[in-house]
Protein backbone atom coordinates (compact mmCIF):
# COMPACT_ATOMS: atom_id res chain seq x y z
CA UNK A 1 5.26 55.33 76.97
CA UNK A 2 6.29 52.44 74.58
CA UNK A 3 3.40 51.61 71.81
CA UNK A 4 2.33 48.08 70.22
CA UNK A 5 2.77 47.67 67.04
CA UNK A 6 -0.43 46.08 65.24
CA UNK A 7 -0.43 45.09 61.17
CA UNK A 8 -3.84 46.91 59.59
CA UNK A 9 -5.59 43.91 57.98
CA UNK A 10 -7.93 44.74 54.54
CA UNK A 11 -11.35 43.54 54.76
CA UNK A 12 -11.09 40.22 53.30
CA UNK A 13 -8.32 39.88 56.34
CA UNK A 14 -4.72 40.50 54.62
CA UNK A 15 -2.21 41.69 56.20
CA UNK A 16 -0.20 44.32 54.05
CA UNK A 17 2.87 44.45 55.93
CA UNK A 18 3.05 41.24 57.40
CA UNK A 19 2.86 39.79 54.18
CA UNK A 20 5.37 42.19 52.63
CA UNK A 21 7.42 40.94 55.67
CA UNK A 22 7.19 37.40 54.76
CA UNK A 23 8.12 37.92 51.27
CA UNK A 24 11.18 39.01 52.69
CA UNK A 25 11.42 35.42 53.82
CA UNK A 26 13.90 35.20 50.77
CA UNK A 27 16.20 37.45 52.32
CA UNK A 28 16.52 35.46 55.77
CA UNK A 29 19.00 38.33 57.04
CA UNK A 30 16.09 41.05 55.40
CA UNK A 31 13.63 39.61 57.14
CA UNK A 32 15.46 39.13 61.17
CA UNK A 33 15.70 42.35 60.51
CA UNK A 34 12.50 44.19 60.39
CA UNK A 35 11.07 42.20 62.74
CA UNK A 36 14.21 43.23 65.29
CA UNK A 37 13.43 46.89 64.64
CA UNK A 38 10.11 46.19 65.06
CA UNK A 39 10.98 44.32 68.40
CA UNK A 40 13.04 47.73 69.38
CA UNK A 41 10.56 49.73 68.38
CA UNK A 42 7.80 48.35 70.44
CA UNK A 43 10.10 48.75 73.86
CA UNK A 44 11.53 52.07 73.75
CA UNK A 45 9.95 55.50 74.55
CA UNK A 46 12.00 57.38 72.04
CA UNK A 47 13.29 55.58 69.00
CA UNK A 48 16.28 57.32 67.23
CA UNK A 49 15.30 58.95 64.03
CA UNK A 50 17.68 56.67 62.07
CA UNK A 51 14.64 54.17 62.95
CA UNK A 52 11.89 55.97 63.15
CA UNK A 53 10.90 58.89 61.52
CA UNK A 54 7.32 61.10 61.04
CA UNK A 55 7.09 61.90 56.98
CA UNK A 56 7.15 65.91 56.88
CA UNK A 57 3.95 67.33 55.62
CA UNK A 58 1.89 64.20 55.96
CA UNK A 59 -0.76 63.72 58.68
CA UNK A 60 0.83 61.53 61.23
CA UNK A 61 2.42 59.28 58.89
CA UNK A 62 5.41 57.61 60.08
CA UNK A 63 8.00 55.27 58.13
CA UNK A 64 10.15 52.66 60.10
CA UNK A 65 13.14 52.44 58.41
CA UNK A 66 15.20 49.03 57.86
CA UNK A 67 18.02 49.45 55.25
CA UNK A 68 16.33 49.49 52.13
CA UNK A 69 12.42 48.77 53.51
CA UNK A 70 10.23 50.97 54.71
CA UNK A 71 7.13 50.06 57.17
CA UNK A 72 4.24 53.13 56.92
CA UNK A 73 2.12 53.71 59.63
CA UNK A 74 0.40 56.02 61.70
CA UNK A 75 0.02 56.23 65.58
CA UNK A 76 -3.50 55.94 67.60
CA UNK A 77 -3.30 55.75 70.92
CA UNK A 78 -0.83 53.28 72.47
CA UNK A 79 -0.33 51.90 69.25
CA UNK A 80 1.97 51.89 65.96
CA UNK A 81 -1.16 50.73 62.92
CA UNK A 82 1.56 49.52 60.13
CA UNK A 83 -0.40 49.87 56.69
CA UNK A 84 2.20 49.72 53.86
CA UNK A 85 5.44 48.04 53.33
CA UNK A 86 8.34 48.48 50.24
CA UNK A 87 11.67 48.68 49.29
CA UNK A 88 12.53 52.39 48.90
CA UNK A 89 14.99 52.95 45.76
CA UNK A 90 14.72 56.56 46.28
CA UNK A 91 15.97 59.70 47.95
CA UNK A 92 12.43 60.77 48.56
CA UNK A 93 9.33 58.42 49.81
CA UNK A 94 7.43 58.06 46.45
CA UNK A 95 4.02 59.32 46.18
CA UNK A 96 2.42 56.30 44.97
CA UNK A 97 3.43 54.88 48.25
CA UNK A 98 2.48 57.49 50.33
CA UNK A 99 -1.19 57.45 49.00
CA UNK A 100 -1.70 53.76 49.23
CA UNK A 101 -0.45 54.37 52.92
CA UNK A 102 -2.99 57.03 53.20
CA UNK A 103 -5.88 55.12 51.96
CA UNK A 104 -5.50 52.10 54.51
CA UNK A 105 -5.04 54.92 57.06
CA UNK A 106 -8.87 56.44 56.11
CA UNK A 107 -10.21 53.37 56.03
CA UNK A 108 -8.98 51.78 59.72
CA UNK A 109 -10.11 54.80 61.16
CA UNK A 110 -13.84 54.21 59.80
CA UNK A 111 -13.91 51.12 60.74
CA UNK A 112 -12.76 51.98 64.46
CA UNK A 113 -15.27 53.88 66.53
């Protein structure tokens, strides 16, 4: 089954990834771009790898993958929760990232029942 894809907002109501998103706004091309893949995303049951990816050795943590930006999130139930977003320079997901993807993970699921 197809999931929806919801932003994680902070407390204060910030949107991580939507905002990282709209920063892209720079990069018109950048930006049609994610939110395409995102589009994708949302309809299909399986999305190729090449797209959509679960990070080995992390608990459910999954990175969508446009070009050089990376969307983290983590599934619950029918949906895709998108907590981090940046521009991976790297071979390997950095740590730094992975923890502040982590974090927002922890504290969605307190706040859900």
């Amino acid at each position: 089954m197809p999931f929806e894809v919801e932003f994680y907002k902070t407390d204060r109501g910030d949107a991580p990834v939507a905002d990282y998103i709209e920063a892209a706004e720079r990069y018109r091309r950048e930006r049609a771009r994610i939110v395409r893949t995102l589009d994708v995303l949302s309809s299909l049951l399986l999305p190729p790898a090449s797209m959509f990816k679960k990070l080995k050795g992390q608990d459910n943590l999954w990175e969508v993958r446009v070009g050089v930006h990376r969307l983290l999130g983590f599934r619950h139930a029918n949906l895709l929760i998108l907590v981090h977003g940046f521009a991976k320079k790297s071979q390997q997901t950095p740590g730094a990232e992975i923890e502040v993807a982590l974090r927002r993970k922890q504290i969605y699921l307190e706040r859900k029942p």
